[in-house]
N, C-alpha and C. Protein backbone atom coordinates (compact mmCIF):
# COMPACT_ATOMS: atom_id res chain seq x y z
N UNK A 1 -2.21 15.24 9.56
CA UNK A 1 -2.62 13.93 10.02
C UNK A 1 -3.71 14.14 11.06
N UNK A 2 -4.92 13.17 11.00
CA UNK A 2 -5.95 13.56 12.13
C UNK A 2 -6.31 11.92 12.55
N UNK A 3 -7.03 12.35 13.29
CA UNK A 3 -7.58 11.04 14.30
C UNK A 3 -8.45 10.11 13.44
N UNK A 4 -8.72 9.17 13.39
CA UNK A 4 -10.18 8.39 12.64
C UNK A 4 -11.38 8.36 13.65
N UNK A 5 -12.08 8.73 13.15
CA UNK A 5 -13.71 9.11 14.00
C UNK A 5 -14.20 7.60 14.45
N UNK A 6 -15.16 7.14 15.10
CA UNK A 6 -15.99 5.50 15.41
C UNK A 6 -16.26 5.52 13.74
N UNK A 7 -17.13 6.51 13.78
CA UNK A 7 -17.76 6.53 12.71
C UNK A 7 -17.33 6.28 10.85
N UNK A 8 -16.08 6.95 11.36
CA UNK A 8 -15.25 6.32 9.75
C UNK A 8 -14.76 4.50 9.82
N UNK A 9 -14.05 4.40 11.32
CA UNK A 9 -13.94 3.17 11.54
C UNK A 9 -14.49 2.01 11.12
N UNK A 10 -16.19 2.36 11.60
CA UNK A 10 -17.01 1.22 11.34
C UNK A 10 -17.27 1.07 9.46
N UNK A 11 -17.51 1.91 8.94
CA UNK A 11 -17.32 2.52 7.70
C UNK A 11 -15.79 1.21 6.79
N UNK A 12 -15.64 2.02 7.58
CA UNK A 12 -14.17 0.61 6.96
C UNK A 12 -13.86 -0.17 7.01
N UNK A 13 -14.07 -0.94 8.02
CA UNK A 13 -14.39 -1.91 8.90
C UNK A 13 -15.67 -3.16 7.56
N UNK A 14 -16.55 -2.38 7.45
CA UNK A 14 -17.87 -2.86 6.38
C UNK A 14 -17.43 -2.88 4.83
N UNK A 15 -16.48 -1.63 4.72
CA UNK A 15 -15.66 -1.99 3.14
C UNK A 15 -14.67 -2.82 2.94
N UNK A 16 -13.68 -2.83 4.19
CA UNK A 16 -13.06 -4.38 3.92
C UNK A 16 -13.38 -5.81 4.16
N UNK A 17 -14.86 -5.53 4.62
CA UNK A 17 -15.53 -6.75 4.62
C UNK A 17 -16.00 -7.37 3.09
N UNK A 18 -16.77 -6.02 2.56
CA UNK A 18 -16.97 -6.28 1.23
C UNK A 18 -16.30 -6.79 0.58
N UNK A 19 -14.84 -6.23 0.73
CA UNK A 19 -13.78 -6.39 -0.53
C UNK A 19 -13.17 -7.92 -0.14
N UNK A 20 -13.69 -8.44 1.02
CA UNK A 20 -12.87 -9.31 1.45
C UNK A 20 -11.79 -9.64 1.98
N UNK A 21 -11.71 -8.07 2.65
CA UNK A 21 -10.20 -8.01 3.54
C UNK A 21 -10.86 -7.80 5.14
N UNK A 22 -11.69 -8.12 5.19
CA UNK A 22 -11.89 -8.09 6.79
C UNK A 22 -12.44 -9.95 7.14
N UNK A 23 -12.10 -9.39 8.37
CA UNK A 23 -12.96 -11.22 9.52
C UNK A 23 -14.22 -10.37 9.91
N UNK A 24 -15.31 -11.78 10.32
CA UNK A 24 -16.22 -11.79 10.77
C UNK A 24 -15.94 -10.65 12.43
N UNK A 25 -15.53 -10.73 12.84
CA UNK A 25 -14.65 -10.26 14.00
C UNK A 25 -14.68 -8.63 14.14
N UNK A 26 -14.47 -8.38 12.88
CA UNK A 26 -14.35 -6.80 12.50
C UNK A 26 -12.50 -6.23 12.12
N UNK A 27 -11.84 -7.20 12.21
CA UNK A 27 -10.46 -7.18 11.83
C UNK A 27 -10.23 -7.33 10.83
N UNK A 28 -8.87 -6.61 10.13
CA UNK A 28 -8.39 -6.51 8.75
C UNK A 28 -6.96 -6.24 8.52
N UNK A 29 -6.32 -7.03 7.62
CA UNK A 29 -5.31 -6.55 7.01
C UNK A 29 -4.81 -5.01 6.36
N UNK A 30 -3.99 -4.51 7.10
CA UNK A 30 -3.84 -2.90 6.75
C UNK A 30 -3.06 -3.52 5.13
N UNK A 31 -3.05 -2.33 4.33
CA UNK A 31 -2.55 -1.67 2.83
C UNK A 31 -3.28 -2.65 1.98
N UNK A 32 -4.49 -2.70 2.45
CA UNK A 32 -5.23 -3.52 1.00
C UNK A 32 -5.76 -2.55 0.04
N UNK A 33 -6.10 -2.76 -0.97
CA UNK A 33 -6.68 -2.18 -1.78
C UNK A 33 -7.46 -2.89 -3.40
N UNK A 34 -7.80 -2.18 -4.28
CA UNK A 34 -8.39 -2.62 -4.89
C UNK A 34 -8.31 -2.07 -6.29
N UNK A 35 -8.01 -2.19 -7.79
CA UNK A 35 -7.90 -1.71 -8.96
C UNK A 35 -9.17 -1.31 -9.32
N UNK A 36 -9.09 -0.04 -9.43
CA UNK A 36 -10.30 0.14 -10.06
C UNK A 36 -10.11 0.79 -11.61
N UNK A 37 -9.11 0.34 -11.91
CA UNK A 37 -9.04 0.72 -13.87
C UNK A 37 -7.61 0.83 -13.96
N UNK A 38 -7.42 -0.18 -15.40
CA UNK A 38 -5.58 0.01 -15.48
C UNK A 38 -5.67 -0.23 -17.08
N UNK A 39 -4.77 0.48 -18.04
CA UNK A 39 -4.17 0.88 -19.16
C UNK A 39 -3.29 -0.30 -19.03
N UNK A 40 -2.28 -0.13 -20.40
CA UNK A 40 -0.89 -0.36 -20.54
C UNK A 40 -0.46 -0.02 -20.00
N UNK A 41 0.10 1.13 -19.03
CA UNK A 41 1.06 1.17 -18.44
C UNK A 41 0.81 1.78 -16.71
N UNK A 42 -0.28 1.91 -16.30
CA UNK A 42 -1.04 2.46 -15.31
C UNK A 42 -1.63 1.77 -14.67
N UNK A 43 -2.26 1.87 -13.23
CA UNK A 43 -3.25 1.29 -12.38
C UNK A 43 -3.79 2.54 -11.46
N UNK A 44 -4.93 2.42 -11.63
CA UNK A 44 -5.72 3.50 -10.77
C UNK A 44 -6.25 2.57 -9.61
N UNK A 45 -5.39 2.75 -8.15
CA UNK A 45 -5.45 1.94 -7.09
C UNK A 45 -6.67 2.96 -6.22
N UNK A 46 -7.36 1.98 -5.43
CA UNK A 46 -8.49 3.02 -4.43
C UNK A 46 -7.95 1.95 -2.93
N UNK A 47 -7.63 2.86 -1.92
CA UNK A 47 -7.44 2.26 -0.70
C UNK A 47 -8.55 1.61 0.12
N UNK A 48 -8.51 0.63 0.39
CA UNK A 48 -9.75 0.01 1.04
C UNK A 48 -9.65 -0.29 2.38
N UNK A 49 -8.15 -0.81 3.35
CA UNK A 49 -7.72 -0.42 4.21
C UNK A 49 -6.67 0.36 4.21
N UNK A 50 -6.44 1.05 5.82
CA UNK A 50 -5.02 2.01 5.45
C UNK A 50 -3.86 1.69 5.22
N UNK A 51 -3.04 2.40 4.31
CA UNK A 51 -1.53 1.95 4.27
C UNK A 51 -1.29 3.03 4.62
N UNK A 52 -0.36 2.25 5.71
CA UNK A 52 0.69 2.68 6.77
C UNK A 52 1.89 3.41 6.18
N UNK A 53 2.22 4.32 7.14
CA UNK A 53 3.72 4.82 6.21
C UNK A 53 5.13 3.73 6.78
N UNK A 54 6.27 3.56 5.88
CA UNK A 54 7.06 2.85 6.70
C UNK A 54 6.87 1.39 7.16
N UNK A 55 5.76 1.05 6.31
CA UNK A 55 5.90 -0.36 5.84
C UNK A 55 6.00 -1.04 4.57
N UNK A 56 7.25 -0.27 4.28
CA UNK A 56 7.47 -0.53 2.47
C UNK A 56 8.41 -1.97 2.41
N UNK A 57 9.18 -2.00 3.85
CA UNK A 57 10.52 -2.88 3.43
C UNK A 57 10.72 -4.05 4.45
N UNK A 58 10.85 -4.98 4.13
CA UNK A 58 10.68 -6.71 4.98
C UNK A 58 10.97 -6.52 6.50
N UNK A 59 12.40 -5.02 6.37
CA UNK A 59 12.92 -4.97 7.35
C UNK A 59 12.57 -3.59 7.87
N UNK A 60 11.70 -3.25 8.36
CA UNK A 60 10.88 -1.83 9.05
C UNK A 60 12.11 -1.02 9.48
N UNK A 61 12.76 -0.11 8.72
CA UNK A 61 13.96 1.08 9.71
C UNK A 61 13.05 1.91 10.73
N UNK A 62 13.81 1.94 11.83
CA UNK A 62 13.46 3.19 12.95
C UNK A 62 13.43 4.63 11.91
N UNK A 63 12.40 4.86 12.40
CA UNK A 63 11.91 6.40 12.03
C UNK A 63 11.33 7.06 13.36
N UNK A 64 11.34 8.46 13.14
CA UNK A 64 10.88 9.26 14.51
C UNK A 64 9.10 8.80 14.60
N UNK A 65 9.09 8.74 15.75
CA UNK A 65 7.58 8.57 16.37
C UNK A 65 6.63 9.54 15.91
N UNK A 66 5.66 10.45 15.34
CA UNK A 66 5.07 8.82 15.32
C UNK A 66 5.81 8.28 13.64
N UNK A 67 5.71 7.12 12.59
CA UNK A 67 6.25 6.89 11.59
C UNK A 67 5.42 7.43 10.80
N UNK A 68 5.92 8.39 9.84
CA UNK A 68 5.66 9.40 8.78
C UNK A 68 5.94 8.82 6.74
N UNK A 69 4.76 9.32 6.30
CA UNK A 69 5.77 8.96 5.30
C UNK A 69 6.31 10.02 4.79
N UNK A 70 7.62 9.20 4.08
CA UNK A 70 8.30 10.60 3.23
C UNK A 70 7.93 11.40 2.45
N UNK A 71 8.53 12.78 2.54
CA UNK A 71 7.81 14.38 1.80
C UNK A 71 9.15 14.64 0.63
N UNK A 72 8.73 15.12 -0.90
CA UNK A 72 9.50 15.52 -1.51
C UNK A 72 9.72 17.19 -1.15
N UNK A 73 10.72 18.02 -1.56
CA UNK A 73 10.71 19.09 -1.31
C UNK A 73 9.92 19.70 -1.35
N UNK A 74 8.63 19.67 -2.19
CA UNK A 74 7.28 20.63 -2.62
C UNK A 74 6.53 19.84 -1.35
N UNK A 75 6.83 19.17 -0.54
CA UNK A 75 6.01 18.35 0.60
C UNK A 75 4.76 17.71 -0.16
N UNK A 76 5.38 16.98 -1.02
CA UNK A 76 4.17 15.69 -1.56
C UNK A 76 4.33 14.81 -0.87
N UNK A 77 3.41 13.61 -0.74
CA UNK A 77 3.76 12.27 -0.14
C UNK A 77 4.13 11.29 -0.81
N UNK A 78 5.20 10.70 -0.16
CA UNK A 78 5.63 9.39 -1.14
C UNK A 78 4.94 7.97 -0.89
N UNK A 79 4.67 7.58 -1.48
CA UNK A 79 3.80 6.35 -1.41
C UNK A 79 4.99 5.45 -2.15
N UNK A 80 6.06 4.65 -1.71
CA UNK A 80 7.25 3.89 -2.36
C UNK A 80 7.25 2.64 -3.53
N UNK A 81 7.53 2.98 -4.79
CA UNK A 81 7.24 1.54 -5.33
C UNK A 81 7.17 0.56 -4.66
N UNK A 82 8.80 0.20 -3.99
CA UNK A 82 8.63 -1.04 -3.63
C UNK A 82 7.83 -1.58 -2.70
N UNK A 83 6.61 -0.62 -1.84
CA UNK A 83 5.46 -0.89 -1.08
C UNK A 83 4.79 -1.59 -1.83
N UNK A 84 4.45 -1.55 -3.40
CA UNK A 84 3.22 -1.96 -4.10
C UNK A 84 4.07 -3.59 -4.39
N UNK A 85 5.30 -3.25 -4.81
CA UNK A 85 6.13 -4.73 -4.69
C UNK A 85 5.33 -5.45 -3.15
N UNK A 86 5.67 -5.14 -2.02
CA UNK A 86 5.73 -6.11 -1.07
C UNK A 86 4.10 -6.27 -0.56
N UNK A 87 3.30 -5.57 -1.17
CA UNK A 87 1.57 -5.28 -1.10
C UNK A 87 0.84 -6.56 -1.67
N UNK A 88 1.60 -6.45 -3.17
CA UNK A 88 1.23 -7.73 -4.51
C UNK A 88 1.76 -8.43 -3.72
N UNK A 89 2.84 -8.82 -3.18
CA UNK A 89 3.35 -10.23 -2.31
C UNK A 89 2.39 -11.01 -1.46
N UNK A 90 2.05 -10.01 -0.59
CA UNK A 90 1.26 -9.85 0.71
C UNK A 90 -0.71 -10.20 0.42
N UNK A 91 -0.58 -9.87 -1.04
CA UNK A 91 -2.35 -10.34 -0.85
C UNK A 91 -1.75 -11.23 -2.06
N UNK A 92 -0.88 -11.83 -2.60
CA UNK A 92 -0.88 -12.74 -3.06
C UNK A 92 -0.82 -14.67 -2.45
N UNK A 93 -0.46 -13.70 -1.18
CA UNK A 93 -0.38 -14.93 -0.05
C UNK A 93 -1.42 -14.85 1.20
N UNK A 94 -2.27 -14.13 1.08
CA UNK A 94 -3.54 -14.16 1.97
C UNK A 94 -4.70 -14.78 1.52
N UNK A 95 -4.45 -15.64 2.23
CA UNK A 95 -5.75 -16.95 2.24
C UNK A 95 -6.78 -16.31 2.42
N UNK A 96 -7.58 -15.01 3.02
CA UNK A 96 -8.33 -14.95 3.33
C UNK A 96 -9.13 -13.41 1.75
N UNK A 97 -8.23 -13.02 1.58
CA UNK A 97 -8.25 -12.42 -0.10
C UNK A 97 -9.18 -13.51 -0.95
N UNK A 98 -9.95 -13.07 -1.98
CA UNK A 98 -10.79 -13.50 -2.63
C UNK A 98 -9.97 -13.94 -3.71
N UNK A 99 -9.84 -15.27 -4.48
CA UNK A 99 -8.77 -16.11 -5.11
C UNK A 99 -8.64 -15.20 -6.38
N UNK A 100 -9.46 -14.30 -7.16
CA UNK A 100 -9.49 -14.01 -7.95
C UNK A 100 -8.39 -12.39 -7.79
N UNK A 101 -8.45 -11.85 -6.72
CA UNK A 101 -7.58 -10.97 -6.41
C UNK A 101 -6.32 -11.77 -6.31
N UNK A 102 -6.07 -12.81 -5.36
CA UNK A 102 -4.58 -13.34 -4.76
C UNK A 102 -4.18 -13.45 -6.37
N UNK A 103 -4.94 -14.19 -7.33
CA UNK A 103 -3.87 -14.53 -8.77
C UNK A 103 -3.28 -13.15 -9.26
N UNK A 104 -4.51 -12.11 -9.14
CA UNK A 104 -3.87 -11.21 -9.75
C UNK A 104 -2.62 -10.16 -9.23
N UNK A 105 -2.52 -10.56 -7.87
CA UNK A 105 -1.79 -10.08 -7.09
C UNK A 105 -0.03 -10.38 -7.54
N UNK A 106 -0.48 -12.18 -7.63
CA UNK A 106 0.58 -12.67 -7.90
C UNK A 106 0.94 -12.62 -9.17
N UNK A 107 0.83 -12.35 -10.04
CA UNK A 107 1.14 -11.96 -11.84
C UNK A 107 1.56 -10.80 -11.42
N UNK A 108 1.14 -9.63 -11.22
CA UNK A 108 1.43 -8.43 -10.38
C UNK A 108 3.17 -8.16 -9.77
N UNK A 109 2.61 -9.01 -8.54
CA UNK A 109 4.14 -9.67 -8.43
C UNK A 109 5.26 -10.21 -9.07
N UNK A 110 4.98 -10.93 -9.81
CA UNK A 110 6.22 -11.42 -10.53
C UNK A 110 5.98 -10.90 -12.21
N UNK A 111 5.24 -9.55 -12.49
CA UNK A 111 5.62 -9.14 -13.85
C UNK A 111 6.00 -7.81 -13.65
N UNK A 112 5.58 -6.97 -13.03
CA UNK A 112 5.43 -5.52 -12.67
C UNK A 112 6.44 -4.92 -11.62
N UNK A 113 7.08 -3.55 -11.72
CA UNK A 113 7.27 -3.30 -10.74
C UNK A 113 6.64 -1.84 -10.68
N UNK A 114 6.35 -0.93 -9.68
CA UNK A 114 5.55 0.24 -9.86
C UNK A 114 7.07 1.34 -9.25
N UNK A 115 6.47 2.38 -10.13
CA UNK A 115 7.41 3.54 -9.97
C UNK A 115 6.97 4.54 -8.81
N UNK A 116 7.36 5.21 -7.73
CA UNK A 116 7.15 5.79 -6.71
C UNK A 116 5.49 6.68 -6.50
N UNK A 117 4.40 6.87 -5.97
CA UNK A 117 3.69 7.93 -6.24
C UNK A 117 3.41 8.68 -5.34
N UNK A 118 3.28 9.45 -6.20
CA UNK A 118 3.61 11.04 -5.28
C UNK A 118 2.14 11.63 -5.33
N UNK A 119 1.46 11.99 -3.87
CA UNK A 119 0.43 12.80 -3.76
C UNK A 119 0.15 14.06 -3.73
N UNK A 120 -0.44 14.72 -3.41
CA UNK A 120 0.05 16.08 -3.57
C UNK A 120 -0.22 16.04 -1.87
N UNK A 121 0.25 17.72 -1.36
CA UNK A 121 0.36 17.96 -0.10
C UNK A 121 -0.70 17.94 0.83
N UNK A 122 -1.66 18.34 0.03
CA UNK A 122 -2.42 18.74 0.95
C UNK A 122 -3.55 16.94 0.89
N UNK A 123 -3.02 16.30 0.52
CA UNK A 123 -4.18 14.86 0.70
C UNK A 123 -4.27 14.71 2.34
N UNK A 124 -5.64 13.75 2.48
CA UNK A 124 -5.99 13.40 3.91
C UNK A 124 -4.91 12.15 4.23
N UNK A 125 -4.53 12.26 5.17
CA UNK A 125 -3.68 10.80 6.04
C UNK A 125 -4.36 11.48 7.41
N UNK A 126 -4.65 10.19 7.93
CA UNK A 126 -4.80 9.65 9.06
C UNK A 126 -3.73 9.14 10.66
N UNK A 127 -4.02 9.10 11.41
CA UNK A 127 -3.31 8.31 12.52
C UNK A 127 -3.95 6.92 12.93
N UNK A 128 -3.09 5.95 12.68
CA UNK A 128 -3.45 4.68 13.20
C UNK A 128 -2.28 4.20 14.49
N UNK A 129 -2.69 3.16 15.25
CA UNK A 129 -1.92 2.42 16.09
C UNK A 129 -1.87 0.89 15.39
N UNK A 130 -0.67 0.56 15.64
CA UNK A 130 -0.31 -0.72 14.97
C UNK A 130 0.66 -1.22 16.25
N UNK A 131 -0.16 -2.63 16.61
CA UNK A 131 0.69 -3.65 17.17
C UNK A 131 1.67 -4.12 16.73
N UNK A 132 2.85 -4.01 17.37
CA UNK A 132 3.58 -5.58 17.01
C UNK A 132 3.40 -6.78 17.53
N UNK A 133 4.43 -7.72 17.31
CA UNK A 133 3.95 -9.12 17.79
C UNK A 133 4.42 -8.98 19.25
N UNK A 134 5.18 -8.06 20.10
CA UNK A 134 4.89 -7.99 21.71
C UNK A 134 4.12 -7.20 22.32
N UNK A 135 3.46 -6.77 21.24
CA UNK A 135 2.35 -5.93 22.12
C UNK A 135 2.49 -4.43 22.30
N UNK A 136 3.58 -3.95 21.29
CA UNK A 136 3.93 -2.80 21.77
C UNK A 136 3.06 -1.54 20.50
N UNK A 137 2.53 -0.75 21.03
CA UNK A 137 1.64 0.06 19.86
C UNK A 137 2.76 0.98 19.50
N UNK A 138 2.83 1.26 18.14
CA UNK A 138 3.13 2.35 17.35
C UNK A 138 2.38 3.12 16.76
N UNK A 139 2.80 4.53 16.89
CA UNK A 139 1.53 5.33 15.69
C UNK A 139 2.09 5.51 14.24
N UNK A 140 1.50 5.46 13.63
CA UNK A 140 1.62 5.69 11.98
C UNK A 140 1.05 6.72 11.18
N UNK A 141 1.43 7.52 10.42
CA UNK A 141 0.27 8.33 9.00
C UNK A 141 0.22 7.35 8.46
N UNK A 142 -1.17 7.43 7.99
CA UNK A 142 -1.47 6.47 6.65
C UNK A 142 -2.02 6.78 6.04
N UNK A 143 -2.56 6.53 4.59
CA UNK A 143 -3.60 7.01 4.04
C UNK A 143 -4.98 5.62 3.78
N UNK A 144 -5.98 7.08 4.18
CA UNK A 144 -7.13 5.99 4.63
C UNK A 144 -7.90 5.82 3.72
N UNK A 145 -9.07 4.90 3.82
CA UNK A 145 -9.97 4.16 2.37
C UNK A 145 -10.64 4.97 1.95
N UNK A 146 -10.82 5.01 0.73
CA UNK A 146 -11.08 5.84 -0.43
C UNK A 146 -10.00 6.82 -1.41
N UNK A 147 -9.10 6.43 -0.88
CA UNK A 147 -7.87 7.71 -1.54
C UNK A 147 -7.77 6.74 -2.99
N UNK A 148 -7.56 7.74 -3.65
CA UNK A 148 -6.83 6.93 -4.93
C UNK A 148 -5.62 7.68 -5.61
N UNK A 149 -5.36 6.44 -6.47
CA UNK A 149 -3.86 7.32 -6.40
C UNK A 149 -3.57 6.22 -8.21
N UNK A 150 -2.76 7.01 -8.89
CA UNK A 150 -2.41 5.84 -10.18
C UNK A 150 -1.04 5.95 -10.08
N UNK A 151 -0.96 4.65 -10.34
CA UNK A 151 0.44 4.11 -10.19
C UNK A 151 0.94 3.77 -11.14
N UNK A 152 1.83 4.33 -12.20
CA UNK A 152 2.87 3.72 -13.19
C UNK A 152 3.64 2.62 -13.28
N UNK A 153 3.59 1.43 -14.44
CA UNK A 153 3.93 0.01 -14.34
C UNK A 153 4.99 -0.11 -14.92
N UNK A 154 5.86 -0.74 -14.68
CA UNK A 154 6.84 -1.01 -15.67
C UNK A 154 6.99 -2.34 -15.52
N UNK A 155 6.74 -3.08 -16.52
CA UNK A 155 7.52 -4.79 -17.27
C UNK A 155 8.24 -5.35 -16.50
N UNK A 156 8.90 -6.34 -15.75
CA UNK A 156 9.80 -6.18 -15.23
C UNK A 156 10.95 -7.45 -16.64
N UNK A 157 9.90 -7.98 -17.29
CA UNK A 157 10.51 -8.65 -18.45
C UNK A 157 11.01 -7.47 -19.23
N UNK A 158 10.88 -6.69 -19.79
CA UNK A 158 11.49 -5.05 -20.44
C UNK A 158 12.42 -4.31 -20.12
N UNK A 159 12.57 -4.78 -18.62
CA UNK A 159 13.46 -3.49 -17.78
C UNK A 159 14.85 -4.66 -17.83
N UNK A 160 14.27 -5.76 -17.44
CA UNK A 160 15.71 -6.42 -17.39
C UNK A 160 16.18 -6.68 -18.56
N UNK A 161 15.83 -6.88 -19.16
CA UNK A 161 15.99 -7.14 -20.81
C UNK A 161 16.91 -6.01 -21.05
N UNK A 162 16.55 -4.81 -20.78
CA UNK A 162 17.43 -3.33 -21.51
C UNK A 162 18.12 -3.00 -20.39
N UNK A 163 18.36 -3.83 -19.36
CA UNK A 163 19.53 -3.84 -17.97
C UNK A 163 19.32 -2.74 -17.33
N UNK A 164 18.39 -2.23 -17.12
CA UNK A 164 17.61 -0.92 -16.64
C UNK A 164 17.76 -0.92 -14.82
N UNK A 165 17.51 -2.16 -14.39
CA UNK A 165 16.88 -2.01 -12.98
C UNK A 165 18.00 -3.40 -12.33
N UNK A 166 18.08 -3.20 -10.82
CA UNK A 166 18.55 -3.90 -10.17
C UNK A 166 17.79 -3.88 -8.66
N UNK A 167 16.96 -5.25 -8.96
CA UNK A 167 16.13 -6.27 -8.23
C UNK A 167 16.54 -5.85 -6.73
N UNK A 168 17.37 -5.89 -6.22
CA UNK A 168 18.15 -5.46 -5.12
C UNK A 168 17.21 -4.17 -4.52
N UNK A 169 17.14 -3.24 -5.60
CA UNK A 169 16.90 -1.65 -4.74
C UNK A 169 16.06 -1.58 -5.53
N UNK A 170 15.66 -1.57 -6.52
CA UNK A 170 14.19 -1.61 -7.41
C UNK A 170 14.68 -0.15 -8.07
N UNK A 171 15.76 0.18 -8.45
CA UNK A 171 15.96 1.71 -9.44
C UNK A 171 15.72 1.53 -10.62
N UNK A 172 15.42 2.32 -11.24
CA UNK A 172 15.20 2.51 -12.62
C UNK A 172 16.34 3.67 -13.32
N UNK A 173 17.39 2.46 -14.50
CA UNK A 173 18.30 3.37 -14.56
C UNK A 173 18.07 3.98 -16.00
């Protein structure tokens, strides 16, 4: 994990303007991103702001300082389905998202669910600080704009159908 330079900052700062995830201001919604090519059963996602580790779930668990994301034994990174679940939620309800993303966000949302992805070890993550609503900073890994990563889709009309998955924990049985 390393520091973000001014210089990458501003950099990102100008791509989520593009994409339409930044304010005039220079502020942006962290874990946006953007499709840049999807199959039947795939999406090749490119990060446009950072996603944070440990903001997969409505209800944020305490993790050690700074918040990490999780490593499989070979120390890959986990990037959590149900992040891309609560992601599609999240720019499906941002007014400030370009309408043609929010729809697709929301179909997204209520057809798809994505299966875990795993990076390999040695990818770049970053350190960010993230407010809460009292003001208190946390540090985070995240991975920063430009990473890409493909994400495996599954139906969610298919899965329930063959009683596969339970909505609850998002498993695939």
């Amino acid at each position: 994990m390393r520091r973000v330079t001014q210089q990458e900052g501003e950099i990102w700062r100008a791509l989520a303007q593009r994409h339409g995830f930044g304010s005039a201001e220079g502020r942006f919604a962290l874990g946006r991103f953007i499709v840049e090519d999807r199959d039947e059963n795939d999406l090749v996602l490119c990060v446009v702001t950072p996603i944070p580790a440990g903001l997969d779930a409505q209800t944020p668990r305490l993790k050690a300082l700074p918040v990490m994301f999780d490593r499989t034994p070979a120390d890959e990174i986990v990037v959590p389905g149900r992040w891309w679940q609560l992601m599609f939620e999240n720019v499906s309800a941002d007014a400030a998202a370009p309408a043609e993303m929010r729809q697709m966000a929301a179909t997204m949302a209520a057809t798809t669910i994505c299966s875990d992805v795993l990076l390999p070890p040695d990818s770049d993550t970053i350190e960010i600080g993230v407010t809460d609503s009292e003001g208190n900073m946390t540090r985070y890994e995240a991975l920063p704009p430009g990473t890409r990563m493909r994400a495996r889709l599954l139906d969610v009309r298919h899965v329930f159908a063959a009683g596969g998955l339970s909505r609850s924990n998002q498993t695939v049985g």
